[in-house]
N, C-alpha and C. Protein backbone atom coordinates (compact mmCIF):
# COMPACT_ATOMS: atom_id res chain seq x y z
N UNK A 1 150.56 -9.50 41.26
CA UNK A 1 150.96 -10.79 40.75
C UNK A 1 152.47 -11.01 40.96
N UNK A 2 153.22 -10.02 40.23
CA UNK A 2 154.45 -10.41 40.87
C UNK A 2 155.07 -10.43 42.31
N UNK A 3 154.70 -9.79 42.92
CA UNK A 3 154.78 -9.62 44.52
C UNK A 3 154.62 -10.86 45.20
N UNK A 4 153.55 -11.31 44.47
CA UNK A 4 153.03 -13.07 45.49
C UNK A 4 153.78 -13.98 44.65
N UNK A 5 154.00 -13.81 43.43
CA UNK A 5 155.20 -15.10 42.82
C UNK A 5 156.17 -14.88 43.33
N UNK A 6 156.98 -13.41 43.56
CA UNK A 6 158.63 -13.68 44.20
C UNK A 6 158.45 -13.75 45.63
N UNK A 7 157.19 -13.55 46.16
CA UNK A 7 157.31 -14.39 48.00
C UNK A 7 157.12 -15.82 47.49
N UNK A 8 156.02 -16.06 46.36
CA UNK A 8 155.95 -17.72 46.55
C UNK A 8 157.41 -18.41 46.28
N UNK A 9 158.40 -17.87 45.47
CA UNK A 9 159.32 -18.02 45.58
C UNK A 9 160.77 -18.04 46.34
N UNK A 10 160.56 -17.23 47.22
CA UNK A 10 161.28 -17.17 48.76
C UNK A 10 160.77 -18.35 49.41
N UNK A 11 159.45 -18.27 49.57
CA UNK A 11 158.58 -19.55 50.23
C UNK A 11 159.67 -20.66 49.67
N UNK A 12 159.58 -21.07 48.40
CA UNK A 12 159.70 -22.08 47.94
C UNK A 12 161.90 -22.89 48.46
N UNK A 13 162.30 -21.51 47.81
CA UNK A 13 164.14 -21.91 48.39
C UNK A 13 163.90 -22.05 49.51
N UNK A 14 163.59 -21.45 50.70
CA UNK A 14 163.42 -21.67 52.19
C UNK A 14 162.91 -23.05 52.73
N UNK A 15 162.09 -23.99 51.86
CA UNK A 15 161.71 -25.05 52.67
C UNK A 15 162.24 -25.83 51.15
N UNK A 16 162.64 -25.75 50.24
CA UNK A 16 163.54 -27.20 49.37
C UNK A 16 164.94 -26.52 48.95
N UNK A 17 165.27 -27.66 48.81
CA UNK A 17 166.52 -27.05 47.92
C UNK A 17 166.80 -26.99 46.41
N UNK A 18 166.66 -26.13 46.17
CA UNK A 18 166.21 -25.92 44.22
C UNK A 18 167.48 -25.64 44.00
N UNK A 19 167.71 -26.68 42.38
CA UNK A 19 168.88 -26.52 41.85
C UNK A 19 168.50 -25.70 40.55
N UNK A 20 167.71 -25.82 40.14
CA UNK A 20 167.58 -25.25 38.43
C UNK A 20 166.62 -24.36 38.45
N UNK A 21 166.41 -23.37 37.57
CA UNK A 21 165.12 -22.51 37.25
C UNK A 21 163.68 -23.47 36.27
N UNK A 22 164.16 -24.72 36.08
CA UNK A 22 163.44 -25.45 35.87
C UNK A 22 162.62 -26.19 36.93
N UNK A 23 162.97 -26.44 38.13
CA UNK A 23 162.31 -27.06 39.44
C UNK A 23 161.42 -25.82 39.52
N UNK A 24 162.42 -24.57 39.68
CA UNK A 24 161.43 -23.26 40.27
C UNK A 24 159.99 -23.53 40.00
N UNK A 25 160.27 -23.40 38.61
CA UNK A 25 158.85 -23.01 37.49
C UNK A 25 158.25 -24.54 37.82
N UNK A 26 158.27 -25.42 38.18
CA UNK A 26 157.87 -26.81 38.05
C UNK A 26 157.13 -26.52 40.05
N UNK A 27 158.07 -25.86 41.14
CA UNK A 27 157.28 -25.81 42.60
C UNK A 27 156.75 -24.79 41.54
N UNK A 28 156.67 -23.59 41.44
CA UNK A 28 155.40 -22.84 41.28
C UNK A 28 154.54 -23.20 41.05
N UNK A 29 154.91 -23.87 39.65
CA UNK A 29 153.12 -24.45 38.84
C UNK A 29 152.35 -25.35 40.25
N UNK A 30 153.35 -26.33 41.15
CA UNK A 30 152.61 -26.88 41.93
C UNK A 30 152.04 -25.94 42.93
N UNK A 31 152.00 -24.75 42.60
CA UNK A 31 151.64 -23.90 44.33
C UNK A 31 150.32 -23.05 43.29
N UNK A 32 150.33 -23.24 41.78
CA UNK A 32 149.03 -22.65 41.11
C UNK A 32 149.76 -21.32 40.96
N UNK A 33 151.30 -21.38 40.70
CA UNK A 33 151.55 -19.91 40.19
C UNK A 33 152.09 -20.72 38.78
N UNK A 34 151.93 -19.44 37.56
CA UNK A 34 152.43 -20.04 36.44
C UNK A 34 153.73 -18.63 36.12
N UNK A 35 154.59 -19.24 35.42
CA UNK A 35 155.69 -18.53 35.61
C UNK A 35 156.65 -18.98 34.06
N UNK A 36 157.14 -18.01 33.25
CA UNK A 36 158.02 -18.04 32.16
C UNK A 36 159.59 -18.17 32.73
N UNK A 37 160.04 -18.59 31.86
CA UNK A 37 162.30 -18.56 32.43
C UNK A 37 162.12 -17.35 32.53
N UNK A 38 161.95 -16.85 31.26
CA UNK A 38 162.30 -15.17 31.14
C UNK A 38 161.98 -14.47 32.64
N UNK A 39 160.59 -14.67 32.97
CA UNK A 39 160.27 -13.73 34.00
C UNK A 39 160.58 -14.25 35.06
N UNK A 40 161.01 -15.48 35.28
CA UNK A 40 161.48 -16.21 36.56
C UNK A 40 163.08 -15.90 36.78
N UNK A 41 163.90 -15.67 35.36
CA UNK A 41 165.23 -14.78 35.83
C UNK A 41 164.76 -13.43 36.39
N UNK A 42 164.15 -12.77 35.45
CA UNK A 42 164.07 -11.05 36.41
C UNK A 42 163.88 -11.70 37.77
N UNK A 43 162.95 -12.46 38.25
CA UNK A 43 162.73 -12.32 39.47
C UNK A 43 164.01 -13.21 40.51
N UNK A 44 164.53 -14.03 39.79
CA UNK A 44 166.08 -14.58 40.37
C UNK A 44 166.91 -12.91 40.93
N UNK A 45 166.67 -12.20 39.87
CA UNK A 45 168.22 -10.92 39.96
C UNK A 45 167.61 -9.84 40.39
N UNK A 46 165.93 -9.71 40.67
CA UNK A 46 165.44 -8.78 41.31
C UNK A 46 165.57 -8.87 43.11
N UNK A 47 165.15 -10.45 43.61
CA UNK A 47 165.35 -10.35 44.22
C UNK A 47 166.63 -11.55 44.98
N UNK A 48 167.86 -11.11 44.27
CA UNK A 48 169.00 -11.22 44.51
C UNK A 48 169.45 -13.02 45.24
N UNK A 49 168.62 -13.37 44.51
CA UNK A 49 169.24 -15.11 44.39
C UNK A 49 170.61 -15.34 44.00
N UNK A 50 170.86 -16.23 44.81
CA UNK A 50 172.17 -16.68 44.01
C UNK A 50 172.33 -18.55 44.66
N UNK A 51 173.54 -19.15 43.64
CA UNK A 51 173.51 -20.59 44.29
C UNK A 51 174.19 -20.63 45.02
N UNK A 52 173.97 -21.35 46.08
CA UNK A 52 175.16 -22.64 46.83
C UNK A 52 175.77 -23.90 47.22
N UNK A 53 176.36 -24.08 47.85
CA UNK A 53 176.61 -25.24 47.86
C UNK A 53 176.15 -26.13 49.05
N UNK A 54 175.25 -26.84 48.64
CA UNK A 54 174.65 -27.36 50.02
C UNK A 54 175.54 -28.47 50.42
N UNK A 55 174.90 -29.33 51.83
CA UNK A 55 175.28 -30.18 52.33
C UNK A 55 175.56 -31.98 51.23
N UNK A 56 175.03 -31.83 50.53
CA UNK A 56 174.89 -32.78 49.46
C UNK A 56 175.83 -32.83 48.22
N UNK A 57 176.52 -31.46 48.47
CA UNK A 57 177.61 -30.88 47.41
C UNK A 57 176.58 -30.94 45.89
N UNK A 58 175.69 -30.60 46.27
CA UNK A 58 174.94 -29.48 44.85
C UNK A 58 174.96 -28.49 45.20
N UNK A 59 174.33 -27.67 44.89
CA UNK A 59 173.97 -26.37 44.39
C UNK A 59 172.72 -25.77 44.12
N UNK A 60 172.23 -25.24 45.37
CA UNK A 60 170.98 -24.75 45.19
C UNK A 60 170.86 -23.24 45.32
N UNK A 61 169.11 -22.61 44.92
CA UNK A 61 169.53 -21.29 45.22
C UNK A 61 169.16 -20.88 47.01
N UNK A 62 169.25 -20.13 47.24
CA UNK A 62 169.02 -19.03 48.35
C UNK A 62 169.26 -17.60 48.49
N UNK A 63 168.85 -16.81 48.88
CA UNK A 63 168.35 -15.48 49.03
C UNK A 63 170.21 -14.81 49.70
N UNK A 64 170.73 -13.69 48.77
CA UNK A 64 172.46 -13.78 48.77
C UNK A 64 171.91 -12.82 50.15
N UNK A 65 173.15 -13.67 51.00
CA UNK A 65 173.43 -13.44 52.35
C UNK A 65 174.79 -11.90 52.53
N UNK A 66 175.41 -12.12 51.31
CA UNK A 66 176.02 -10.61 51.55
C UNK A 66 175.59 -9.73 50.72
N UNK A 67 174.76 -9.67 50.58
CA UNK A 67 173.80 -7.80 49.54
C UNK A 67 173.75 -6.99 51.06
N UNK A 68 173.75 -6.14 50.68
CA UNK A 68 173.33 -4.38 51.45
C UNK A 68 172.87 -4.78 52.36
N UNK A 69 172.69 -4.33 53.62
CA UNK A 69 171.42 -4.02 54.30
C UNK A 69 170.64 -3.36 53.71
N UNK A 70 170.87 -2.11 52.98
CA UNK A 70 169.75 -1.58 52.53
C UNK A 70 168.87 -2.09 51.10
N UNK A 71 169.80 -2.99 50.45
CA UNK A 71 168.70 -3.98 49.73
C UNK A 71 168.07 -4.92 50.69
N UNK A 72 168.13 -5.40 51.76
CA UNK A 72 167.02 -6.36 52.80
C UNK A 72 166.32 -4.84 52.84
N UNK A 73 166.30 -3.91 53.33
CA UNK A 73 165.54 -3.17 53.84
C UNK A 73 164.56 -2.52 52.58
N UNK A 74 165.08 -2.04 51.38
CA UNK A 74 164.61 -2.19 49.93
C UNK A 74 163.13 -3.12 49.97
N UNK A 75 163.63 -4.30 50.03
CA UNK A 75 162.77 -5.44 49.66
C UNK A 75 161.97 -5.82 50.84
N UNK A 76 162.78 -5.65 52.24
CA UNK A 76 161.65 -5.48 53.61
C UNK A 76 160.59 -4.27 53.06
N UNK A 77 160.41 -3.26 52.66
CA UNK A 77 159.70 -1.79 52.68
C UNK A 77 158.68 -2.41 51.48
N UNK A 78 159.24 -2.66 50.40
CA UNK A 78 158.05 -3.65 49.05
C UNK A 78 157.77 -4.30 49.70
N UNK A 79 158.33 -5.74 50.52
CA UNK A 79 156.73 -6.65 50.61
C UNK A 79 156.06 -6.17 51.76
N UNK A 80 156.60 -5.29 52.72
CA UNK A 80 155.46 -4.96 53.70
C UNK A 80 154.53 -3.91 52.95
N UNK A 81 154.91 -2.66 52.41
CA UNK A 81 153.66 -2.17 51.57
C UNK A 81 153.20 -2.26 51.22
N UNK A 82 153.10 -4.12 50.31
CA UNK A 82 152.24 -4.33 49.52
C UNK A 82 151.59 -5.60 50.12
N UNK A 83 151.96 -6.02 51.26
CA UNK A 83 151.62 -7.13 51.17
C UNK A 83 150.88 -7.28 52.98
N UNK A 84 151.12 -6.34 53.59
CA UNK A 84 151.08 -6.36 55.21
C UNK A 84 149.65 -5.45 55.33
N UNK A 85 148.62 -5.85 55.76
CA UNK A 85 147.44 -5.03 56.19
C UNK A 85 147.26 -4.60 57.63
N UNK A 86 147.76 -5.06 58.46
CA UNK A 86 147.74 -4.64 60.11
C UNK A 86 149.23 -5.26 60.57
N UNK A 87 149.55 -5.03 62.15
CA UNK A 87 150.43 -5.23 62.87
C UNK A 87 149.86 -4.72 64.18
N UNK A 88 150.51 -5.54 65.23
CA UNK A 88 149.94 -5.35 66.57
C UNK A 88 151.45 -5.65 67.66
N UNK A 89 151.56 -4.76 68.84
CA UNK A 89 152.36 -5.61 69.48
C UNK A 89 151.84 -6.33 70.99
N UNK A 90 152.58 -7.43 71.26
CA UNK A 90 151.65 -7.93 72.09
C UNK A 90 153.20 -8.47 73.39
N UNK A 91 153.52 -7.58 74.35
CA UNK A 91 154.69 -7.77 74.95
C UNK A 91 156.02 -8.16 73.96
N UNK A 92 156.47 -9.13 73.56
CA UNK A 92 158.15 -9.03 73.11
C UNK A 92 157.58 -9.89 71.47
N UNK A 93 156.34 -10.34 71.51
CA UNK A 93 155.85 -10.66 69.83
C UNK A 93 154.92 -9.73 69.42
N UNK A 94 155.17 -9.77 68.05
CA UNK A 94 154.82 -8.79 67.38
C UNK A 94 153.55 -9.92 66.35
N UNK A 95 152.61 -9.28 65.95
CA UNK A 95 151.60 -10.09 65.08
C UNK A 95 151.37 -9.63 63.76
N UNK A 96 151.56 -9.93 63.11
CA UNK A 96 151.53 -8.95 61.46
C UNK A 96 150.53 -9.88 60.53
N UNK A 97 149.14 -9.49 60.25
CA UNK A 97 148.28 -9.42 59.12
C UNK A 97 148.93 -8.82 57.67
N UNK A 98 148.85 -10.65 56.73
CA UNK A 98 149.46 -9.82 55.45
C UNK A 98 148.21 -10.34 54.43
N UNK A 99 147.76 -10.44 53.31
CA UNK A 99 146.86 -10.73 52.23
C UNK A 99 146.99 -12.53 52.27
N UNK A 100 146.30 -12.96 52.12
CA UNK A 100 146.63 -14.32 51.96
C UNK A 100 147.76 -14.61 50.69
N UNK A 101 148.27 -15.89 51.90
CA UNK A 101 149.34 -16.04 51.35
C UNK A 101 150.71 -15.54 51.38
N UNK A 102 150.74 -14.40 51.78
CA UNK A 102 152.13 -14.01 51.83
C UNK A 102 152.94 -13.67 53.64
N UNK A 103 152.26 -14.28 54.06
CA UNK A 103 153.21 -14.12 55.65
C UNK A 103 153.92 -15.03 55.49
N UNK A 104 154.41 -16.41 55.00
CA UNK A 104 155.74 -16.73 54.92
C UNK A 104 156.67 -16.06 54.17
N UNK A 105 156.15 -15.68 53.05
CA UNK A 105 157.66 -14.75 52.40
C UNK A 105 157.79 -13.60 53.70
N UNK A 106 157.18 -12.65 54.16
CA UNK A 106 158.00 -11.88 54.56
C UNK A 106 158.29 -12.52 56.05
N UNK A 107 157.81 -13.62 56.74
CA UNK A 107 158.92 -13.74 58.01
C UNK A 107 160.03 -15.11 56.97
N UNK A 108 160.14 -15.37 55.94
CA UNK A 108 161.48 -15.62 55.09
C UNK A 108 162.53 -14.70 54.94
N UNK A 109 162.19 -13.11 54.69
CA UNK A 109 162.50 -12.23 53.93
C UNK A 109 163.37 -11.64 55.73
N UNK A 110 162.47 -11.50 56.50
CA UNK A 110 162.89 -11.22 58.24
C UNK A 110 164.01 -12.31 58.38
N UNK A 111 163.90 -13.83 58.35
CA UNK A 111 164.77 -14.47 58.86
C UNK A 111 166.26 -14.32 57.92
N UNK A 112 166.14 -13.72 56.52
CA UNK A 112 167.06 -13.71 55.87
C UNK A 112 168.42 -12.63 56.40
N UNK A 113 167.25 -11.44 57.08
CA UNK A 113 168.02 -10.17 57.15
C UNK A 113 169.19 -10.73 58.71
N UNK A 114 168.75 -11.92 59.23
CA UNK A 114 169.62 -11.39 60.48
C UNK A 114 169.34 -10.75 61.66
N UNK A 115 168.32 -10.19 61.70
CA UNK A 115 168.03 -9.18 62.61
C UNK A 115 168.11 -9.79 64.33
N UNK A 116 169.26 -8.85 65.29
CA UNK A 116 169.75 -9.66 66.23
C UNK A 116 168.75 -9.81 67.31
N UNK A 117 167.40 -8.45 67.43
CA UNK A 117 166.67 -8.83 68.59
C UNK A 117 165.67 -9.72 68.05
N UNK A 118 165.45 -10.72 66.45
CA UNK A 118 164.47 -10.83 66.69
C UNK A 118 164.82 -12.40 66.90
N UNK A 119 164.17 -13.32 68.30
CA UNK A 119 164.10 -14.36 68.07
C UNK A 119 163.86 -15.54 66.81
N UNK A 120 162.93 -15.16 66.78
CA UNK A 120 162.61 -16.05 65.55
C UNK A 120 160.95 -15.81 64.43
N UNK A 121 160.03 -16.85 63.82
CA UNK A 121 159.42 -16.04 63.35
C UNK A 121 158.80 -17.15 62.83
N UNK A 122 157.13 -17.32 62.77
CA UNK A 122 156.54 -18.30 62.90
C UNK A 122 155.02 -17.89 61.60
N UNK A 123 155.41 -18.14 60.69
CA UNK A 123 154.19 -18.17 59.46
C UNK A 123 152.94 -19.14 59.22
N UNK A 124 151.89 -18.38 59.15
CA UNK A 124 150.48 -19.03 58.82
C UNK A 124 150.17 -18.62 57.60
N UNK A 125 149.04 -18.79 56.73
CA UNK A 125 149.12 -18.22 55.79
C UNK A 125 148.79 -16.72 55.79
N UNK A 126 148.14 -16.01 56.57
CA UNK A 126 148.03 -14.29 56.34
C UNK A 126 148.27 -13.99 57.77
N UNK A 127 148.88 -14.67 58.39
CA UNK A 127 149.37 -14.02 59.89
C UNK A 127 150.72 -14.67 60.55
N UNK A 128 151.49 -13.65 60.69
CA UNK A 128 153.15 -13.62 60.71
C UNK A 128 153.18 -13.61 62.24
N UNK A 129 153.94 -14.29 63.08
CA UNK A 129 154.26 -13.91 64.79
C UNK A 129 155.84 -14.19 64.69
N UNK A 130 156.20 -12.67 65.16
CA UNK A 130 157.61 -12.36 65.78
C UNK A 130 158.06 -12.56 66.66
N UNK A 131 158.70 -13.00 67.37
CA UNK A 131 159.18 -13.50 68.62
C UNK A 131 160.50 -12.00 68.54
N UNK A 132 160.21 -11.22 69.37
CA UNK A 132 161.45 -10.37 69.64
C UNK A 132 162.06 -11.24 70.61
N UNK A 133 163.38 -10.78 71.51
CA UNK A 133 164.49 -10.93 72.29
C UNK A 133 163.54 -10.33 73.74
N UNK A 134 163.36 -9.08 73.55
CA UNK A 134 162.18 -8.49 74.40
C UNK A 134 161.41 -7.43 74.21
N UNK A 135 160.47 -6.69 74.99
CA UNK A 135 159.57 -6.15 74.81
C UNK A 135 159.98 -4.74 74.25
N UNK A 136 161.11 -4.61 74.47
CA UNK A 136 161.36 -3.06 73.84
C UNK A 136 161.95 -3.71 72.73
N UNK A 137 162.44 -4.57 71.95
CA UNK A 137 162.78 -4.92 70.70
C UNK A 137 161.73 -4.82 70.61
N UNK A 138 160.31 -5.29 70.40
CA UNK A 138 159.08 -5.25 69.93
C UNK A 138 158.77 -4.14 69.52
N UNK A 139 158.89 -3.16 70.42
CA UNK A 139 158.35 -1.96 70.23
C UNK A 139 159.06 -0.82 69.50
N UNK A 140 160.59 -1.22 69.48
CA UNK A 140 161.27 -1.14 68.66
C UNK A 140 161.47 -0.95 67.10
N UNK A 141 160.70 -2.41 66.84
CA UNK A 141 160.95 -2.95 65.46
C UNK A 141 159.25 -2.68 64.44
N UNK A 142 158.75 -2.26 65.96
CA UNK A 142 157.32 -2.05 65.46
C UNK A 142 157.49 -0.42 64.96
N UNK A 143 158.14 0.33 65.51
CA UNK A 143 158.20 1.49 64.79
C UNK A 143 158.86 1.32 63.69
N UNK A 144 159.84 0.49 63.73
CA UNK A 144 160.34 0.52 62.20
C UNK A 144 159.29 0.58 61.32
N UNK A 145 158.53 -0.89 61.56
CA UNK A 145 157.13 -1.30 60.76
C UNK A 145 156.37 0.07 60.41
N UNK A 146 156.19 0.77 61.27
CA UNK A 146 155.61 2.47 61.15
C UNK A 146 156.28 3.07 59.68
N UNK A 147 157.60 3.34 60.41
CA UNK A 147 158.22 3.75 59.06
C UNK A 147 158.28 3.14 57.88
N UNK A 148 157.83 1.82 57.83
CA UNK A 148 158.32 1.01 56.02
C UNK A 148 157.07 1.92 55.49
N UNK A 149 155.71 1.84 56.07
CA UNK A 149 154.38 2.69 55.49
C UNK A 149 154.50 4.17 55.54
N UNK A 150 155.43 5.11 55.94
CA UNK A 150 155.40 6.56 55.36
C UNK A 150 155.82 6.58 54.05
């Protein structure tokens, strides 16, 4: 349960711009997740929200762009363990089977990190496509994928 509320919640900053923990809880309920302040902060500072300043001069949240690499990689290793059932590579894209529902949080969670070979990253609801740079990035990033599951 919590796993698919803080992707539905990545989901959610990534395509609006949320100013309050009151909108949050207001897109959730519309996506059929139900959600408390209380537990909607843990999940703000778990997975490392913070506001900014958009083009409109408000203030919305988004996923903090200077944390660790190894908190992206932290939180890359949780939602792929829990949330990724297969992966395939197919020349320089990569195809990743996750539970319904959660392949936009983690190619959200991918586009957050930066990562320089990977082109870009294209979500359905339980099937993720990677666009690497090229075929050995693929094969590359697919061993990583190996390693998030040891």
């Amino acid at each position: 349960m919590k796993t698919s509320r803080q992707s539905a919640i990545l989901q959610i900053i990534t395509e609006q711009e949320i100013e309050t923990q009151g909108q949050l809880i207001k897109a959730l309920a519309e996506r059929g997740v139900s959600s408390t302040q209380a537990t909607l902060s843990r999940d703000i500072k778990e997975l490392q929200l913070v506001k900014e300043l958009g083009n409109n001069g408000k203030y919305h949240y988004v996923v903090n762009g200077k944390s660790k690499n190894s908190d992206h990689d932290s939180r890359l290793r949780k939602i792929f363990r829990e949330s990724v059932t297969s992966y395939n590579v197919a020349q320089n894209i990569i195809v990743i089977k996750t539970l319904p529902g959660l392949a936009p949080a983690a190619c959200s969670t991918l586009d957050s990190m930066h990562i320089e070979t990977l082109a870009g990253t294209l979500a359905g609801d339980d099937t993720a496509f990677l666009a690497m740079k090229d075929n050995k990035a693929a094969e590359d990033f697919c061993n990583e994928i190996e390693e998030m599951f040891r």
